[in-house]
C-alpha atoms as a PDB file:
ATOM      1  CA  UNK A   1      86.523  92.902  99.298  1.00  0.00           C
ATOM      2  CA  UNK A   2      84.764  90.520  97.486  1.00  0.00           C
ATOM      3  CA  UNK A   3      86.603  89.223  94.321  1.00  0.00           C
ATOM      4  CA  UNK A   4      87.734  86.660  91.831  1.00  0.00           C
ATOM      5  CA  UNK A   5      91.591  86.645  91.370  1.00  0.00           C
ATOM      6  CA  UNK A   6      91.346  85.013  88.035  1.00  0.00           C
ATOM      7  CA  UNK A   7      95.524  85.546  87.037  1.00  0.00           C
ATOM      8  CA  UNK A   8      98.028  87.012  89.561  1.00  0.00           C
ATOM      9  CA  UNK A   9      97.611  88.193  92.673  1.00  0.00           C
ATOM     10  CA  UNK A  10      95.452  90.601  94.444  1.00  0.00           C
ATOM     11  CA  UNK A  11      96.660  93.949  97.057  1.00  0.00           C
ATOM     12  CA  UNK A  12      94.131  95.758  99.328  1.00  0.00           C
ATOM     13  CA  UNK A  13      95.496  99.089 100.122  1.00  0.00           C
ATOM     14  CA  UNK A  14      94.937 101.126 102.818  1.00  0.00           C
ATOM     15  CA  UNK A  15      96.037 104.893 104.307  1.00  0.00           C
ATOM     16  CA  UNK A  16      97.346 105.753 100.833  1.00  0.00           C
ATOM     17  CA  UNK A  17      98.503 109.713 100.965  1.00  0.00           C
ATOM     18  CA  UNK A  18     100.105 109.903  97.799  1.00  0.00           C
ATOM     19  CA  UNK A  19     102.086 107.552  94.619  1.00  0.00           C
ATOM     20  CA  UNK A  20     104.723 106.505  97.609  1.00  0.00           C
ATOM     21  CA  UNK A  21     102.650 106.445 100.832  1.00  0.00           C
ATOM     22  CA  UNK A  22     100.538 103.176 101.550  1.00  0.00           C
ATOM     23  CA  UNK A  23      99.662 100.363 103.548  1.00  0.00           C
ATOM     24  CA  UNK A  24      99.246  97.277 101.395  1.00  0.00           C
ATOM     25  CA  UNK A  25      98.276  93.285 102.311  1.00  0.00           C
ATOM     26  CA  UNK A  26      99.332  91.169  99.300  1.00  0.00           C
ATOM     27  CA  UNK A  27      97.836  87.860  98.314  1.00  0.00           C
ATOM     28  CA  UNK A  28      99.958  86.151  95.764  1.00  0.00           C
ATOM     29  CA  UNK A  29      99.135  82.546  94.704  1.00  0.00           C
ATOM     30  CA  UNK A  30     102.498  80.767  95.683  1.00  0.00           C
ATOM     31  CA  UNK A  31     104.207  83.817  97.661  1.00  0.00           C
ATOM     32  CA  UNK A  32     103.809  84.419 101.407  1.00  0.00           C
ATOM     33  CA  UNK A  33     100.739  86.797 102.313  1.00  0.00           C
ATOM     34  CA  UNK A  34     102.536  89.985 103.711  1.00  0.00           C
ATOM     35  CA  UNK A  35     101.833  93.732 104.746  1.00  0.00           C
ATOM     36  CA  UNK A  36     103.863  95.798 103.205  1.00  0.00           C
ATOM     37  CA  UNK A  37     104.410  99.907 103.833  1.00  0.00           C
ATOM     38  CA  UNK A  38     105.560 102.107 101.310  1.00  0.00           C
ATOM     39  CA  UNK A  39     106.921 105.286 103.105  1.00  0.00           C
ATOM     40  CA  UNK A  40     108.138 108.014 100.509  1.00  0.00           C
ATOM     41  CA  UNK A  41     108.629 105.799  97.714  1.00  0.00           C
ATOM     42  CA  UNK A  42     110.201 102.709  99.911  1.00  0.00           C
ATOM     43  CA  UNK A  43     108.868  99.425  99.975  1.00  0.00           C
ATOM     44  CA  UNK A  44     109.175  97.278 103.099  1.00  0.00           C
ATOM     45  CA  UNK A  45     107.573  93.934 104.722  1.00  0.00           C
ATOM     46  CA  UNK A  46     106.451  94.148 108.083  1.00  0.00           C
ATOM     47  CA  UNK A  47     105.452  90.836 108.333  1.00  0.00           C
ATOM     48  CA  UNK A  48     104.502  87.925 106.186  1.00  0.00           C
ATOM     49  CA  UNK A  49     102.529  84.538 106.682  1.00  0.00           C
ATOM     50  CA  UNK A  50     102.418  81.107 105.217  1.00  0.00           C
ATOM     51  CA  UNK A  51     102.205  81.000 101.170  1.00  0.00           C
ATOM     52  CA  UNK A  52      99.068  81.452  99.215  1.00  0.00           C
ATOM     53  CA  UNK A  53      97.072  79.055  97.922  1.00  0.00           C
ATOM     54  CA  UNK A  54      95.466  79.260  94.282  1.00  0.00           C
ATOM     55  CA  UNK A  55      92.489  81.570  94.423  1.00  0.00           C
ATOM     56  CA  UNK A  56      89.337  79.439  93.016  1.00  0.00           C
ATOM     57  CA  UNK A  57      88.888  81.615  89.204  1.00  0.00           C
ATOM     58  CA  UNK A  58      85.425  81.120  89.481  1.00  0.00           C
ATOM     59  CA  UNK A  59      83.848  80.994  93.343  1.00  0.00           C
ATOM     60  CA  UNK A  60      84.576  84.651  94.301  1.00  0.00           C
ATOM     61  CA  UNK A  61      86.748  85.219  98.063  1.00  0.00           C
ATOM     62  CA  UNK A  62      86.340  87.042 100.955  1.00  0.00           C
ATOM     63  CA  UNK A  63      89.179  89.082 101.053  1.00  0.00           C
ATOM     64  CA  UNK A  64      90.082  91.402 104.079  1.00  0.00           C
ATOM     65  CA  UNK A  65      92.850  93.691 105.846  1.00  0.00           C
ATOM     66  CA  UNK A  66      92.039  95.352 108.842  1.00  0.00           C
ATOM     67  CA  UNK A  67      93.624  97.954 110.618  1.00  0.00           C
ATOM     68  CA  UNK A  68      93.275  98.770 114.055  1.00  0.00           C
ATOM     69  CA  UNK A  69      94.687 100.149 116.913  1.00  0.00           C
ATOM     70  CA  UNK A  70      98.497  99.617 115.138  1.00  0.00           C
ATOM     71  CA  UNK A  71      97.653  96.750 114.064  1.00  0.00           C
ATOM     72  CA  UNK A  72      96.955  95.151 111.078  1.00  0.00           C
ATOM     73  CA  UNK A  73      95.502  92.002 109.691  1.00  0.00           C
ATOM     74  CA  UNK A  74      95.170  89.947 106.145  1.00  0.00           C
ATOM     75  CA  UNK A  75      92.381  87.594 106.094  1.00  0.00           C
ATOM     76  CA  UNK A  76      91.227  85.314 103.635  1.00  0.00           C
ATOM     77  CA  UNK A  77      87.685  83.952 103.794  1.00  0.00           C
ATOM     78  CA  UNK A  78      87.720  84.634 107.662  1.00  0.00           C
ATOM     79  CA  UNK A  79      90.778  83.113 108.210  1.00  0.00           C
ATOM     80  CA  UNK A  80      93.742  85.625 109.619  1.00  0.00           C
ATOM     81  CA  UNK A  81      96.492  84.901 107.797  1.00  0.00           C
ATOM     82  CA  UNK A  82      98.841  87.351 108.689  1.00  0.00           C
ATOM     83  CA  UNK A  83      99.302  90.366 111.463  1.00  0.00           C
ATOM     84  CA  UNK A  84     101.545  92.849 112.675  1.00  0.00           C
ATOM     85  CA  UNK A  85     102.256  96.183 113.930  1.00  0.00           C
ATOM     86  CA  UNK A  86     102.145  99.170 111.655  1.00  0.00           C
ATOM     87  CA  UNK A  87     103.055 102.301 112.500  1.00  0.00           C
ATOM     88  CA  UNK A  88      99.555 104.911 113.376  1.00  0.00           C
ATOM     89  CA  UNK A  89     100.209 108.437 110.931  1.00  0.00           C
ATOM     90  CA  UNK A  90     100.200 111.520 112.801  1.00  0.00           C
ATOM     91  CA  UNK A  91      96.597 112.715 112.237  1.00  0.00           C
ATOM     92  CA  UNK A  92      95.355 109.875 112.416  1.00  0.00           C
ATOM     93  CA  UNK A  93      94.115 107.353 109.753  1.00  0.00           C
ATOM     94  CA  UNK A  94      93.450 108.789 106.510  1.00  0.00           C
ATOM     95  CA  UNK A  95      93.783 108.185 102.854  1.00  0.00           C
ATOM     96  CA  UNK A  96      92.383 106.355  99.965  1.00  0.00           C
ATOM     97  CA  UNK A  97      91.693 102.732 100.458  1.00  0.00           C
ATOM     98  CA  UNK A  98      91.697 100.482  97.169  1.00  0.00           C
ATOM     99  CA  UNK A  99      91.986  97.180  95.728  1.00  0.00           C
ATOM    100  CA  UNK A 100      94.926  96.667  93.161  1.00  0.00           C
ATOM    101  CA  UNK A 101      96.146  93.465  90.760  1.00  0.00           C
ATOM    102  CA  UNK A 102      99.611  92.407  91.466  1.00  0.00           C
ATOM    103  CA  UNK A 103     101.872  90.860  89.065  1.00  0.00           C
ATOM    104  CA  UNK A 104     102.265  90.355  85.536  1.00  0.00           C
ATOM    105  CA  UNK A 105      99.047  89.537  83.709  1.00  0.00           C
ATOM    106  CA  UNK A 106      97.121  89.712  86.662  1.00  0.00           C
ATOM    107  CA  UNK A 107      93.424  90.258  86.970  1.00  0.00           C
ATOM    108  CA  UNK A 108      91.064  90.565  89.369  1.00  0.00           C
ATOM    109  CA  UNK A 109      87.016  90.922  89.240  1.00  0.00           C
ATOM    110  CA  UNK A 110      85.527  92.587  92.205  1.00  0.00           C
ATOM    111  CA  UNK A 111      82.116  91.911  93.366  1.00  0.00           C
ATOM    112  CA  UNK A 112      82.191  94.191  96.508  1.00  0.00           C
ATOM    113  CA  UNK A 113      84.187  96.432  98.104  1.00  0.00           C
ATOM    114  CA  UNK A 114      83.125  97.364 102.034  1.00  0.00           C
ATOM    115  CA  UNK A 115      84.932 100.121 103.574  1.00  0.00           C
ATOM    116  CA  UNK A 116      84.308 101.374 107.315  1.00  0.00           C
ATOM    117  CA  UNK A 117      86.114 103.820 109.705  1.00  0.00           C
END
């Protein structure tokens, strides 16, 4: 994803099955990046990184969280910022992928979004 985080923070979701079913890398100015899984409605951190810098409201970031093999990364402008295990669904990967605002008053402007199985 290409965007401008011009309040809040930003989440790129991945494998989402359904309201409570999600992989999601959070980038909040100020908070630790993290991966988070919501399974059946229940939020919890697999792993989190070094806090988040203010996002530049203006020059747009690379944004990016790739998962792999069980694994999964956060990067931001190239730069891994976070990685973990995640569990692999039976079936294989599948759901919706997405980009969400996170927090109060939060916006984001995308530019692109590049998805690829």
């Amino acid at each position: 994803v290409v965007a401008r985080i011009r309040a809040g923070g930003i989440g790129l979701v991945a494998r989402q099955r359904g309201p409570g079913s999600a992989v999601i890398g959070e980038l909040v100015p100020g908070v630790a990046a993290r991966v988070v899984v919501l399974d059946a409605g229940e939020a919890r951190v697999v792993c989190s990184g070094p806090v988040v810098a203010a996002f530049d409201t203006v020059i747009a970031a690379t944004l990016e969280l790739v998962i792999d093999d069980g694994r999964a990364e956060l990067r931001r402008d190239g730069i891994s910022l976070v990685a973990c295990a995640v569990d692999q669904p039976a079936g294989g990967e599948r759901g919706a992928w997405g980009v969400a605002a996170v927090g109060a008053g939060a916006e984001v402007a995308i530019d692109t979004v590049t998805v690829a199985r």
